[in-house]
C-alpha atoms as a PDB file:
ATOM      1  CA  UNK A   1       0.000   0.000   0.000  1.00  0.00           C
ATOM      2  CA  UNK A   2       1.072   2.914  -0.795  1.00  0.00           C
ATOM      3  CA  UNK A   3       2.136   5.931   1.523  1.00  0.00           C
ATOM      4  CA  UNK A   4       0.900   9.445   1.162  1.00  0.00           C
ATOM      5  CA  UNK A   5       4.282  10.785   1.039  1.00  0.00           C
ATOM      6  CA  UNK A   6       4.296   8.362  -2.268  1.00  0.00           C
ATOM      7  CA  UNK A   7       1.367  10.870  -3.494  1.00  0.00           C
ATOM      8  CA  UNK A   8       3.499  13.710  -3.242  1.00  0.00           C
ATOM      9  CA  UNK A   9       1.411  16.413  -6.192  1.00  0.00           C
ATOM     10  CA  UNK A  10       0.076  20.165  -5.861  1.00  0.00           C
ATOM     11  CA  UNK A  11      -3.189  18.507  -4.686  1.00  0.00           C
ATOM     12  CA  UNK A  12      -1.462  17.132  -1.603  1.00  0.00           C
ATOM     13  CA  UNK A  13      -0.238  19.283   0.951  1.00  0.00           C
ATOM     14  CA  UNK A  14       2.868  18.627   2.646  1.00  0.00           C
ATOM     15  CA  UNK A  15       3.529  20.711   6.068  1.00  0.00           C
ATOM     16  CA  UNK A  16       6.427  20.276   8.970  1.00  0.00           C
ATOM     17  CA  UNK A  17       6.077  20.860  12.500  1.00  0.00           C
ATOM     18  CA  UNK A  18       8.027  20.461  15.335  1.00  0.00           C
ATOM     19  CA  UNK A  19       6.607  19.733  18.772  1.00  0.00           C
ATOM     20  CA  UNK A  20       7.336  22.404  21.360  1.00  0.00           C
ATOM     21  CA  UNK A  21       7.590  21.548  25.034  1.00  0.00           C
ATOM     22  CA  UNK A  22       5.059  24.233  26.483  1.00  0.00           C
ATOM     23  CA  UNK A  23       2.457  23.026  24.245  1.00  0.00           C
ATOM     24  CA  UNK A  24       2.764  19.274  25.888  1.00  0.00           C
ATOM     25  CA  UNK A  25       0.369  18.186  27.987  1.00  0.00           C
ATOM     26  CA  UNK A  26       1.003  16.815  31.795  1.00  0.00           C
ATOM     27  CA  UNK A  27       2.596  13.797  30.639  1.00  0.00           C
ATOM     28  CA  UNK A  28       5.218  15.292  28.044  1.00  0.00           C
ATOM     29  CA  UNK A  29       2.970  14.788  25.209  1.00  0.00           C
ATOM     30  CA  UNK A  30       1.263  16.502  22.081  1.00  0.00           C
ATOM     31  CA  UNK A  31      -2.400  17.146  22.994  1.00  0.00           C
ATOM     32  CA  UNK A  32      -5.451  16.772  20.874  1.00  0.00           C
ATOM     33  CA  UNK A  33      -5.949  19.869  20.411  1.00  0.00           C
ATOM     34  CA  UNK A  34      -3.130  20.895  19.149  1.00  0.00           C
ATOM     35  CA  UNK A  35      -2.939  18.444  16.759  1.00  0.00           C
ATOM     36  CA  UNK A  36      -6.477  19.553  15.479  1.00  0.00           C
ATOM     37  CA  UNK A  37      -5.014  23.227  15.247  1.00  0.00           C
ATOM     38  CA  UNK A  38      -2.384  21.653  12.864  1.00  0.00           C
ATOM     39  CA  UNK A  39      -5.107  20.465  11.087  1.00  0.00           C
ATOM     40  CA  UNK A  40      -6.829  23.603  10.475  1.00  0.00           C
ATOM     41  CA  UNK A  41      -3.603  25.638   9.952  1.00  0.00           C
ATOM     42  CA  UNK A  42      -2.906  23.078   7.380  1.00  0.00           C
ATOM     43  CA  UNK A  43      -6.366  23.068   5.844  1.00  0.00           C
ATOM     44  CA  UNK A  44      -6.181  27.091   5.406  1.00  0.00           C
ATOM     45  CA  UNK A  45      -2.723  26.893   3.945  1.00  0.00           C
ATOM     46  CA  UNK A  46      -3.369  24.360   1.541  1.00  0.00           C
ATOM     47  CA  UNK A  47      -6.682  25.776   0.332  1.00  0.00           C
ATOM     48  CA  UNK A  48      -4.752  29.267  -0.086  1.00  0.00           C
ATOM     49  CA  UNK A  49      -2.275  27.506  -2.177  1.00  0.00           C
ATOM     50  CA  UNK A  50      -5.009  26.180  -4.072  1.00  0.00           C
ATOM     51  CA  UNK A  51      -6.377  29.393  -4.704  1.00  0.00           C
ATOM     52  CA  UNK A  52      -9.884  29.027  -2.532  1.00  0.00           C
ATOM     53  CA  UNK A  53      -7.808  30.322   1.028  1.00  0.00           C
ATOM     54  CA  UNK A  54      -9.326  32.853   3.597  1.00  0.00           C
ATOM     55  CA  UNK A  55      -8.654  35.823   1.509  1.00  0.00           C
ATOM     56  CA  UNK A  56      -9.980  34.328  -1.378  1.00  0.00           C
ATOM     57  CA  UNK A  57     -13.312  33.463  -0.214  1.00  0.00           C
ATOM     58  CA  UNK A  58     -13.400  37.044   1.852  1.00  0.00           C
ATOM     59  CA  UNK A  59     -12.975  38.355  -1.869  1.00  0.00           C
ATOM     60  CA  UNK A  60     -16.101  36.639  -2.636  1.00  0.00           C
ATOM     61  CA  UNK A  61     -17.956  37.617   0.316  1.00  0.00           C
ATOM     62  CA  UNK A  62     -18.197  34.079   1.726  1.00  0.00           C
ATOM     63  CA  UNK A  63     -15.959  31.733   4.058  1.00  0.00           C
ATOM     64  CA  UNK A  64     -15.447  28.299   5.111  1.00  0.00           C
ATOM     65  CA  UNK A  65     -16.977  26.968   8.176  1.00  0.00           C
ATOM     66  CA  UNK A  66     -16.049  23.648   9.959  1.00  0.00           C
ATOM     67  CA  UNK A  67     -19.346  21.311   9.268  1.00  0.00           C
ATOM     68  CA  UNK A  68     -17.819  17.771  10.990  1.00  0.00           C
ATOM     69  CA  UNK A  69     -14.219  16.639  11.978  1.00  0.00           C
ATOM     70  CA  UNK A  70     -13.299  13.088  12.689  1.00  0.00           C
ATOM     71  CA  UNK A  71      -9.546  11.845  14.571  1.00  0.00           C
ATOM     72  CA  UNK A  72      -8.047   9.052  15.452  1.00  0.00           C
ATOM     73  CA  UNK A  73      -4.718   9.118  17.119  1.00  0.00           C
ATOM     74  CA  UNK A  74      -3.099   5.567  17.165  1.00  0.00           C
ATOM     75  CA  UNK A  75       0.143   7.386  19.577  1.00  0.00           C
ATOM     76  CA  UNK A  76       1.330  10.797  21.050  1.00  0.00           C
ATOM     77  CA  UNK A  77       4.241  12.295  20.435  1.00  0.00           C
ATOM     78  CA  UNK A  78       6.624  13.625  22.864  1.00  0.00           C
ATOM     79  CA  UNK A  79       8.593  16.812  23.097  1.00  0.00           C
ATOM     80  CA  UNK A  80      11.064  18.031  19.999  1.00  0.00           C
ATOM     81  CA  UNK A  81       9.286  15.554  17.804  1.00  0.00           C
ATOM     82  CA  UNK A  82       9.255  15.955  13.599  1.00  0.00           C
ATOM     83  CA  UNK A  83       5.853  16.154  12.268  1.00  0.00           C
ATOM     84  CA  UNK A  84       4.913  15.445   8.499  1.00  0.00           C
ATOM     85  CA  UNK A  85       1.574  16.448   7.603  1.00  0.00           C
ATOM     86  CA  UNK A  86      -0.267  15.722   4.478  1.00  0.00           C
ATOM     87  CA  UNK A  87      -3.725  16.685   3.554  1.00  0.00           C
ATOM     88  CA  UNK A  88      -5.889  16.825   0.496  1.00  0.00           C
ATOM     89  CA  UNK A  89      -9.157  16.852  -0.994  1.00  0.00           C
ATOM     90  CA  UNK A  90     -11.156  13.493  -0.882  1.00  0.00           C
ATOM     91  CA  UNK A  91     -14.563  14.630  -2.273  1.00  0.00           C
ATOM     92  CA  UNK A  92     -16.381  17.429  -3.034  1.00  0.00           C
ATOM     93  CA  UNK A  93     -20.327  18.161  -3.302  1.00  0.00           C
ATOM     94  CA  UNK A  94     -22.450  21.397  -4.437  1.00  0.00           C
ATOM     95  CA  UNK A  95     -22.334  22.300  -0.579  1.00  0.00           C
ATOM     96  CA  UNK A  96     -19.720  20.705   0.777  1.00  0.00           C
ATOM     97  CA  UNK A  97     -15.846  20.046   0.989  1.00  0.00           C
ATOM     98  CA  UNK A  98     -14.213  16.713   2.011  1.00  0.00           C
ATOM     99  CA  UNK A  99     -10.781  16.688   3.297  1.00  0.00           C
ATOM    100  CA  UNK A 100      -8.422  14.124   4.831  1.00  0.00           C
ATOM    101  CA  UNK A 101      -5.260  14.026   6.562  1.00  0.00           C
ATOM    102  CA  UNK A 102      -2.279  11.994   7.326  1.00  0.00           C
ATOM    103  CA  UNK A 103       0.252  12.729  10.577  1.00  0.00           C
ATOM    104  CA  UNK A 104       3.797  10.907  10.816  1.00  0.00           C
ATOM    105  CA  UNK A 105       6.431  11.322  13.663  1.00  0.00           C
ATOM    106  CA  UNK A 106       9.929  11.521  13.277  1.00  0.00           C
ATOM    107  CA  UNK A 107      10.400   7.930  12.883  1.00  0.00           C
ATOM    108  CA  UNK A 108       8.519   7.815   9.975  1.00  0.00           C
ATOM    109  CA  UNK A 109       5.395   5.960  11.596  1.00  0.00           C
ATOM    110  CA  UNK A 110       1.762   7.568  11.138  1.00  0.00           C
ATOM    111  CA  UNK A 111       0.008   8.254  13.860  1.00  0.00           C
ATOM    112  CA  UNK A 112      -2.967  10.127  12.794  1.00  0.00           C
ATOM    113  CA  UNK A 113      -5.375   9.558  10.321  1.00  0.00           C
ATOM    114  CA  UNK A 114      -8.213  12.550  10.304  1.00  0.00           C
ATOM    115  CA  UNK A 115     -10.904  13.291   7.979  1.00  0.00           C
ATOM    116  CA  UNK A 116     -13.171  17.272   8.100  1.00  0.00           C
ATOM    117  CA  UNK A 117     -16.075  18.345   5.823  1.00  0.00           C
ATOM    118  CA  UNK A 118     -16.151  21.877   5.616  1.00  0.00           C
ATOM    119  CA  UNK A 119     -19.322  24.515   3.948  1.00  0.00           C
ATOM    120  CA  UNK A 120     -18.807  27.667   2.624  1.00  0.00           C
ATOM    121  CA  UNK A 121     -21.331  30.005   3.994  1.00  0.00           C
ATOM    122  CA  UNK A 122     -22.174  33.991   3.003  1.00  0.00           C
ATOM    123  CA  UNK A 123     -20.533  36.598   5.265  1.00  0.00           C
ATOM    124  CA  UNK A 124     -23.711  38.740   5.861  1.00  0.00           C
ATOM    125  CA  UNK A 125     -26.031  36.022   5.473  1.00  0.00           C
ATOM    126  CA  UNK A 126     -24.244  33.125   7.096  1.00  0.00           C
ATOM    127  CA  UNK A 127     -26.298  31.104   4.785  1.00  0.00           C
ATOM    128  CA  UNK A 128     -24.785  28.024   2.420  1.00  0.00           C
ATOM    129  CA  UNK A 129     -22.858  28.838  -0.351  1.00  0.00           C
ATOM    130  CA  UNK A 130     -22.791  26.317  -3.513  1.00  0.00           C
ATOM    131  CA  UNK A 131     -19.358  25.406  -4.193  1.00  0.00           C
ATOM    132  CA  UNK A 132     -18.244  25.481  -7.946  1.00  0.00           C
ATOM    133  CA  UNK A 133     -17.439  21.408  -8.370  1.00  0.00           C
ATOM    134  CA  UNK A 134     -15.733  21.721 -11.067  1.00  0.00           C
ATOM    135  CA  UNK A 135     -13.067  24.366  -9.590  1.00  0.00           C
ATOM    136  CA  UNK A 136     -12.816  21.796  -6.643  1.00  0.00           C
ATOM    137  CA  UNK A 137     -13.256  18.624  -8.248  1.00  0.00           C
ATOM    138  CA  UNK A 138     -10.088  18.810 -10.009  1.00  0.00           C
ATOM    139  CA  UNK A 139      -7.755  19.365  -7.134  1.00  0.00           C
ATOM    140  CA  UNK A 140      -9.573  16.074  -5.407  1.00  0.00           C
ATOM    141  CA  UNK A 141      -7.084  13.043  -5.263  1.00  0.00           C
ATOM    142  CA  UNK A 142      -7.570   8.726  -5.274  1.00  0.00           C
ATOM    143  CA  UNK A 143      -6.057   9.079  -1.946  1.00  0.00           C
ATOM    144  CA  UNK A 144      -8.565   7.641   0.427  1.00  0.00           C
ATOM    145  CA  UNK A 145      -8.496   8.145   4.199  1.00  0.00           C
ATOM    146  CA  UNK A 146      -8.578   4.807   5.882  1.00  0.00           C
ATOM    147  CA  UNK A 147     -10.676   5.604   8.592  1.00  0.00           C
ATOM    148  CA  UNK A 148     -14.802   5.624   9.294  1.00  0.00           C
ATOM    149  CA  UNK A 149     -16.515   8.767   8.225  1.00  0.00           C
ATOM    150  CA  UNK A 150     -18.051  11.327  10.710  1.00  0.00           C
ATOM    151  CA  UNK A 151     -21.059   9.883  11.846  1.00  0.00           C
ATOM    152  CA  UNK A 152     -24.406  10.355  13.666  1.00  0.00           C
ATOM    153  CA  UNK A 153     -23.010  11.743  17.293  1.00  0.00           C
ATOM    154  CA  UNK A 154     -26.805  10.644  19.871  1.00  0.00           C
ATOM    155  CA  UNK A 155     -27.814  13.439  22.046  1.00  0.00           C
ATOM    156  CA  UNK A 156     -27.200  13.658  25.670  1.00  0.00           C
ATOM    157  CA  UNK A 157     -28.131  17.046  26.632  1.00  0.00           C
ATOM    158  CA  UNK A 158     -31.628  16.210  27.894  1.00  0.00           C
ATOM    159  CA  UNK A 159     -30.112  13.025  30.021  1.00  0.00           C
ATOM    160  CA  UNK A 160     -26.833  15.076  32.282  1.00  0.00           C
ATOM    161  CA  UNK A 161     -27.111  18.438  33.913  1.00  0.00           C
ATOM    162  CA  UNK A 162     -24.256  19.729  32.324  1.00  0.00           C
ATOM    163  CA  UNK A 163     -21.967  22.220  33.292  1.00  0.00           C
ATOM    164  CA  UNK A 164     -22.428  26.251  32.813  1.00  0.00           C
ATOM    165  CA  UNK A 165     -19.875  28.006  30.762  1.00  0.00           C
ATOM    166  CA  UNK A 166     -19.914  31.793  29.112  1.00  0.00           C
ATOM    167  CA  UNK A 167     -17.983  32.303  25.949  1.00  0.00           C
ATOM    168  CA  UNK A 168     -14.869  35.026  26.719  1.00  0.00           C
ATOM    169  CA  UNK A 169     -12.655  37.271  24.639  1.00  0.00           C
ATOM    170  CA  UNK A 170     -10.096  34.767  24.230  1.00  0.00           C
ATOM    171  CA  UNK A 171     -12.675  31.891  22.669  1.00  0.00           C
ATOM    172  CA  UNK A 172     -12.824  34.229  19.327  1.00  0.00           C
ATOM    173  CA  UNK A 173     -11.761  33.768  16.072  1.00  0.00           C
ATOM    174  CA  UNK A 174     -11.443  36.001  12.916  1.00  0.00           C
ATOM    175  CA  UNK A 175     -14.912  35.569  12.580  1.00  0.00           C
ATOM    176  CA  UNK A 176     -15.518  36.714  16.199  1.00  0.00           C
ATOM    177  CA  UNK A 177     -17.557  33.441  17.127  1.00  0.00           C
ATOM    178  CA  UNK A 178     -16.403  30.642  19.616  1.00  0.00           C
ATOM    179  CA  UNK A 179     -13.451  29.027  18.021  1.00  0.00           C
ATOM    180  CA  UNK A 180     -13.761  25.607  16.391  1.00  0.00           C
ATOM    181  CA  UNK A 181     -10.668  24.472  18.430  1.00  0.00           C
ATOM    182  CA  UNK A 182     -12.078  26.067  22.199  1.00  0.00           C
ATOM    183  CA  UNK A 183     -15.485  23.579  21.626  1.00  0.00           C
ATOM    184  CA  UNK A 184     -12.648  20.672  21.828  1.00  0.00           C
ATOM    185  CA  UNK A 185     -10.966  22.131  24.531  1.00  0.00           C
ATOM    186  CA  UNK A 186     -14.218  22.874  26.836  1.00  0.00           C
ATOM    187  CA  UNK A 187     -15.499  19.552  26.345  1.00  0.00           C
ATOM    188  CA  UNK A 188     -12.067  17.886  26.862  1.00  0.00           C
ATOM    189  CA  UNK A 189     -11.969  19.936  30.178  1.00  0.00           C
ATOM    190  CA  UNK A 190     -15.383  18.091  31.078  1.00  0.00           C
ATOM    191  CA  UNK A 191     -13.425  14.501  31.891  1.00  0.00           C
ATOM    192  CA  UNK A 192     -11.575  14.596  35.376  1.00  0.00           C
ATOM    193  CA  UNK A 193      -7.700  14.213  35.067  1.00  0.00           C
ATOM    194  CA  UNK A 194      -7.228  11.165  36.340  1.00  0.00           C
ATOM    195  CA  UNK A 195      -9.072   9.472  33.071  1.00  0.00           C
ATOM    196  CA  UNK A 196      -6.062  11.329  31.096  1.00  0.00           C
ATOM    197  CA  UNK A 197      -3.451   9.583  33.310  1.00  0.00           C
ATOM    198  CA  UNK A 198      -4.578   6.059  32.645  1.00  0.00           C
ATOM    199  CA  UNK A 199      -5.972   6.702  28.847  1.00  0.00           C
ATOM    200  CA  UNK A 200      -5.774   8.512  25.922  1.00  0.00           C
ATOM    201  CA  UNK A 201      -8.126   9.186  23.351  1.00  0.00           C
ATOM    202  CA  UNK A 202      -7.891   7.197  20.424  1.00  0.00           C
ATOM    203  CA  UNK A 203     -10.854   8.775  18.169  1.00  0.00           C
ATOM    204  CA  UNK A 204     -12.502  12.176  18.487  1.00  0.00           C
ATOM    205  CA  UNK A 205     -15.675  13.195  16.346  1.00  0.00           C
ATOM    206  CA  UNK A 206     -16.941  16.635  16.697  1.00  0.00           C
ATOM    207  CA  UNK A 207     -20.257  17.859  14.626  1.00  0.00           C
ATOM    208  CA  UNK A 208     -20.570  21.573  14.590  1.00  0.00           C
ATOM    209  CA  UNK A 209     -24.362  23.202  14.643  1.00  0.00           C
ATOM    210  CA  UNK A 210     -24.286  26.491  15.403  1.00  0.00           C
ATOM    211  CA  UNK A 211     -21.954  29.300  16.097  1.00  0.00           C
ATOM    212  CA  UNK A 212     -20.870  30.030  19.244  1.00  0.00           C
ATOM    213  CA  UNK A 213     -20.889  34.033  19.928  1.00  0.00           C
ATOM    214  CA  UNK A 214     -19.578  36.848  22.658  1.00  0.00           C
ATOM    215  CA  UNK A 215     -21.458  36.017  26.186  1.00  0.00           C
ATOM    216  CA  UNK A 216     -23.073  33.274  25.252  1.00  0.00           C
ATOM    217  CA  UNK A 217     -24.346  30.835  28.177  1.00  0.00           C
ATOM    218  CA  UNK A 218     -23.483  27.166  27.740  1.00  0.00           C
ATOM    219  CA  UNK A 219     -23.906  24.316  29.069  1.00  0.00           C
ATOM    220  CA  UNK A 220     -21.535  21.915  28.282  1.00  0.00           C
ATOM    221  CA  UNK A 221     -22.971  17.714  28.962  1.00  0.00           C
ATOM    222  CA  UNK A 222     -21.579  14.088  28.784  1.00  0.00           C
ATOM    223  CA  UNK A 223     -22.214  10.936  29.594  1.00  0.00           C
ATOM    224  CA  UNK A 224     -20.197   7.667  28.578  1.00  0.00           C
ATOM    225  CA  UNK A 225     -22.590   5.783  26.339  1.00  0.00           C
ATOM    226  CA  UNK A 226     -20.233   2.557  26.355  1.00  0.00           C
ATOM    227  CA  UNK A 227     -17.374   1.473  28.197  1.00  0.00           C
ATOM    228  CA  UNK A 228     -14.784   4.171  27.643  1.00  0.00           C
ATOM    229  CA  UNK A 229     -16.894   5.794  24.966  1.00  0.00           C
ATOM    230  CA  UNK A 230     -18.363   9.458  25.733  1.00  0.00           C
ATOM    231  CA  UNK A 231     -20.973  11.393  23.620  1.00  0.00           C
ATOM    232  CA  UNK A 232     -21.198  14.833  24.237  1.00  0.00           C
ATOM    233  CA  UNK A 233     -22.878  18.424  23.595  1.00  0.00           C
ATOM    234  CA  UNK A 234     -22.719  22.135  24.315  1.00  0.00           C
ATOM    235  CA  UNK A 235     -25.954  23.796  24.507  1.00  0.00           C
ATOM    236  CA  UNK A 236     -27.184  27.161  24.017  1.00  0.00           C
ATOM    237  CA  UNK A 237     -30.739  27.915  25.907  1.00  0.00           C
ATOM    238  CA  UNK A 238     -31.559  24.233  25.603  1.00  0.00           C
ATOM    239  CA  UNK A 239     -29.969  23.899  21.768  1.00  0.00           C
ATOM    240  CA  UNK A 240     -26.975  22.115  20.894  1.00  0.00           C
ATOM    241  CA  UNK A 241     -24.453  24.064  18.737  1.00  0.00           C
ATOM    242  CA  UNK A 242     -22.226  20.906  18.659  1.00  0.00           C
ATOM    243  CA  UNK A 243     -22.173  17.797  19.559  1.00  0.00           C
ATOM    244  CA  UNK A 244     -18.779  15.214  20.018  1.00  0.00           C
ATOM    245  CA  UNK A 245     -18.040  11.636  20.911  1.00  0.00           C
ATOM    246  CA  UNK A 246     -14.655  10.699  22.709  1.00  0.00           C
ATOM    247  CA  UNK A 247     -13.701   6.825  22.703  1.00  0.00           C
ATOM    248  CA  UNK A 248     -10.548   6.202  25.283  1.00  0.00           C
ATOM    249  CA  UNK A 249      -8.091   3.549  24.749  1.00  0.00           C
ATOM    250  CA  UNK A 250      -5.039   2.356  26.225  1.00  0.00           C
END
């Protein structure tokens, strides 16, 4: 089988990283998180390169949005580590954008397979935007991401109490709603730390509703639906503007 570093074109995107030490988690190790923000900064750099990038799309008076984004993480890597990335374009739709990435350490080893769908939406109307398929069609590769799509994530938000949270200055992104990276965070923060010291999370899947705006009052709910397995939701006056499932593994 072939790697993706063996499908090395324009339509792939190849980006390096380096792990930094104050971005490691408790027990010396990349978080989830962060390697979801490589994701995205990888996403917006290739599509820029590709010529349908932030600044492009703010030309056009539209943007993309985050729709659905689906990891698995098979290890962590430590501190000082050499990241590969590689992303491209898996499938494209009238209103949608498939895209699919591939992580390997320094060794050479993957250890993250990811897949997103993304929706370009008006900037004044925040409504859908049909995509031009043939403009994106032809930067799509054969490359196919080996793990299970995004799925249906159940709802938990009328079972758990769920804890209150307001949406603060430093949640914000460009678009000055809550930041697609922050939902992760918030609901990662639900799980008590001892979970993290025996576990890691081996596949994250995070559907994204609504967005998440200045002062908003959350509530943020989970329950573990199967051993080790945790669906989840944040909630705006009793509506979910995302909802995520966390499966822990060894």
């Amino acid at each position: 089988m072939k790697s993706t570093a063996d499908w090395i074109t324009d339509e792939v995107g190849e980006f390096r990283y380096v792990t930094e030490s104050y971005l490691l988690d408790f027990k010396g190790r990349i978080t989830l998180s962060l390697i979801a923000t490589y994701l995205l900064q990888a996403a917006s750099s290739h599509a820029a390169k590709l010529g349908f990038g932030y600044s492009d799309m703010t030309a056009r008076n539209s943007t993309w949005v985050l729709s659905r984004l689906a990891i698995e993480v098979y290890h962590y890597p430590g501190a000082d580590e050499q990241i590969t990335l590689y992303t491209w374009i898996e499938e494209t739709s009238s209103l949608f954008s498939h895209r699919s990435f591939e992580l390997v350490d320094g060794n050479g080893e993957v250890f993250v397979h990811a897949r997103s769908i993304w929706a370009a939406i008006d900037l004044e109307t925040r409504r859908p935007v049909h995509l031009d398929t043939e403009e994106y069609w032809k930067h799509r590769t054969d490359r196919v991401c080996p793990i299970e799509r995004p799925g249906k994530i159940p709802s938990v938000e009328n079972d758990t109490l769920g804890e209150p949270y307001r949406v603060k200055y430093s949640d914000l992104d460009i678009n000055t709603h809550l930041n697609s990276i922050k939902y992760i965070e918030h609901l990662l923060d639900l799980f008590d730390i001892e979970l993290f010291k025996q576990k890691g999370i081996s596949r994250f899947e995070i559907a994204y509703l609504l967005e998440g705006k200045y002062g908003m009052e959350l509530m943020l709910h989970s329950k573990e639906s199967a051993p080790g397995k945790y669906d989840m939701a944040i909630c705006h006056e009793g509506k979910a503007i995302c909802r995520a499932s966390a499966k822990f593994g060894d």
